[in-house]
Protein backbone atom coordinates (compact mmCIF):
# COMPACT_ATOMS: atom_id res chain seq x y z
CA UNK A 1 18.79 0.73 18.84
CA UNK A 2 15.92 0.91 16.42
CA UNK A 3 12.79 1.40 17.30
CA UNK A 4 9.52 -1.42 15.90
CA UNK A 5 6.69 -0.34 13.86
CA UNK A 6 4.04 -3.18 15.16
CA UNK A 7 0.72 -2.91 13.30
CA UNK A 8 -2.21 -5.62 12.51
CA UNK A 9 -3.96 -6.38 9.47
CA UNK A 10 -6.87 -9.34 8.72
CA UNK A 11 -6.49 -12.09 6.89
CA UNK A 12 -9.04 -14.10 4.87
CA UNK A 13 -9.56 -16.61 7.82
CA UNK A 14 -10.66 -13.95 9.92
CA UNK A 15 -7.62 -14.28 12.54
CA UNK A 16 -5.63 -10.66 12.86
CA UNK A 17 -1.85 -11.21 11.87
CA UNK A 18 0.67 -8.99 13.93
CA UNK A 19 3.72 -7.99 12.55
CA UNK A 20 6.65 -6.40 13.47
CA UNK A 21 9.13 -4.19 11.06
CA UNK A 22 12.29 -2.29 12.34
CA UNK A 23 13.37 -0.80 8.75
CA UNK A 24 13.22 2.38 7.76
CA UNK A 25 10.70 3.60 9.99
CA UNK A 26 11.43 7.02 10.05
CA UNK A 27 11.16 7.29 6.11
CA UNK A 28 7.93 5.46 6.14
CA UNK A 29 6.28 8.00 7.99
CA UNK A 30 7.88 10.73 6.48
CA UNK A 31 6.73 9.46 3.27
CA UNK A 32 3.16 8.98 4.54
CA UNK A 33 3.43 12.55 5.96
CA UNK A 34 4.54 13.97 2.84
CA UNK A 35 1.41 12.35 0.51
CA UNK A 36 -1.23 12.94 3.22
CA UNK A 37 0.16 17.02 2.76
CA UNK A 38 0.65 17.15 -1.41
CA UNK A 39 -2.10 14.54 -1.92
CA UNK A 40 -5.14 16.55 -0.08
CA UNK A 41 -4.56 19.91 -1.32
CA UNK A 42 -3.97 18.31 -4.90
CA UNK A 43 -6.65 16.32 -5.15
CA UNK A 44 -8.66 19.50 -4.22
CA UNK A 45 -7.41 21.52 -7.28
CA UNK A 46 -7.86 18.46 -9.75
CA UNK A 47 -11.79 18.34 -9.09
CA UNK A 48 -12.15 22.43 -8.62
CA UNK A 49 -10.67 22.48 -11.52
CA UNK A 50 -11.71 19.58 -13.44
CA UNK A 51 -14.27 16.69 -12.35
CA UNK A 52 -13.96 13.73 -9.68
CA UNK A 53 -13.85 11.25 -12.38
CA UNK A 54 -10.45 12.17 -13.45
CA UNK A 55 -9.66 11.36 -9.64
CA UNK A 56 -11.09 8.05 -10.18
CA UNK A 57 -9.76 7.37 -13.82
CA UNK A 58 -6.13 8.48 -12.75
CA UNK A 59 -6.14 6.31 -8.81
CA UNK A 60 -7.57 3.09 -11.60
CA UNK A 61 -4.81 3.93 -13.65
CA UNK A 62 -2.19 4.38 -11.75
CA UNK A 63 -3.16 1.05 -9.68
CA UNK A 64 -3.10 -1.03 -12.90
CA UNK A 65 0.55 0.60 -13.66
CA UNK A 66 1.72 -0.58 -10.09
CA UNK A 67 0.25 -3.86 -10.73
CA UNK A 68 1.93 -4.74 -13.81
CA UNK A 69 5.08 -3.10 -12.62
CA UNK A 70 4.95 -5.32 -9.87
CA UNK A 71 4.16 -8.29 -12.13
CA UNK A 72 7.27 -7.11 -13.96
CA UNK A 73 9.68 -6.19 -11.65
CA UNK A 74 9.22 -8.01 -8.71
CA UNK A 75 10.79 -11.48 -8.92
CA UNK A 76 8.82 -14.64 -7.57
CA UNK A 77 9.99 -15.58 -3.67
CA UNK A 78 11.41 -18.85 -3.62
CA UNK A 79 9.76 -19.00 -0.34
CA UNK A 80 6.06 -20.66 0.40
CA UNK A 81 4.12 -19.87 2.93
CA UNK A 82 2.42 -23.15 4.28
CA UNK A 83 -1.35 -22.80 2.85
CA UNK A 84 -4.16 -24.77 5.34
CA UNK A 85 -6.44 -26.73 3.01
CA UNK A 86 -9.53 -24.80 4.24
CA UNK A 87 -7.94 -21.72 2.36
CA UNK A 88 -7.77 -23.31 -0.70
C-alpha cells in the first residue's frame, strides 16, 4: 500500500487547504534531494565565479520559460472549481 504525502498551503482567503497525494512520492523527494545537492554547490561556483546577478537573470529566465511552456503545453481543465463571489 502506498504511503500519503499530506502537506498545507494558504490560499488567498486566508483558510489553509490540506491536501493529500499518494503518487510518486518516492520520486518527488528524490528529485527534491537531488536539486537541494547539485543546486547549492552550483549556485556557489556561478557567483565565485561570476556575479549574483546572473543567479537572478537565469532563476527570471528560466521562470518565464516554465511559464510560457506551461501556457503552451498544458491544456485548459475542463473542470471549474466553484469561485465564492468575495474572491472575485
Amino acid at each position: 500500500m502506498k504511503s500519503k504525502t499530506c502537506f498545507t498551503s494558504g490560499s488567498r482567503n486566508g483558510r489553509a487547504r490540506f491536501t493529500c497525494s499518494s503518487k510518486y512520492p518516492l520520486v518527488r523527494q528524490r528529485t527534491l534531494g537531488l536539486g537541494g545537492a547539485m543546486g547549492i554547490p552550483l549556485a556557489g561556483l556561478i557567483v565565485e565565479h561570476f556575479d549574483w546577478h546572473v543567479l537572478f537573470w537565469g532563476s527570471a529566465g528560466l521562470g518565464l520559460l516554465s511559464a510560457l511552456l506551461t501556457a503552451l503545453v498544458v491544456p485548459e481543465s475542463p473542470q471549474r472549481a466553484e469561485v465564492c463571489s468575495s474572491q472575485r
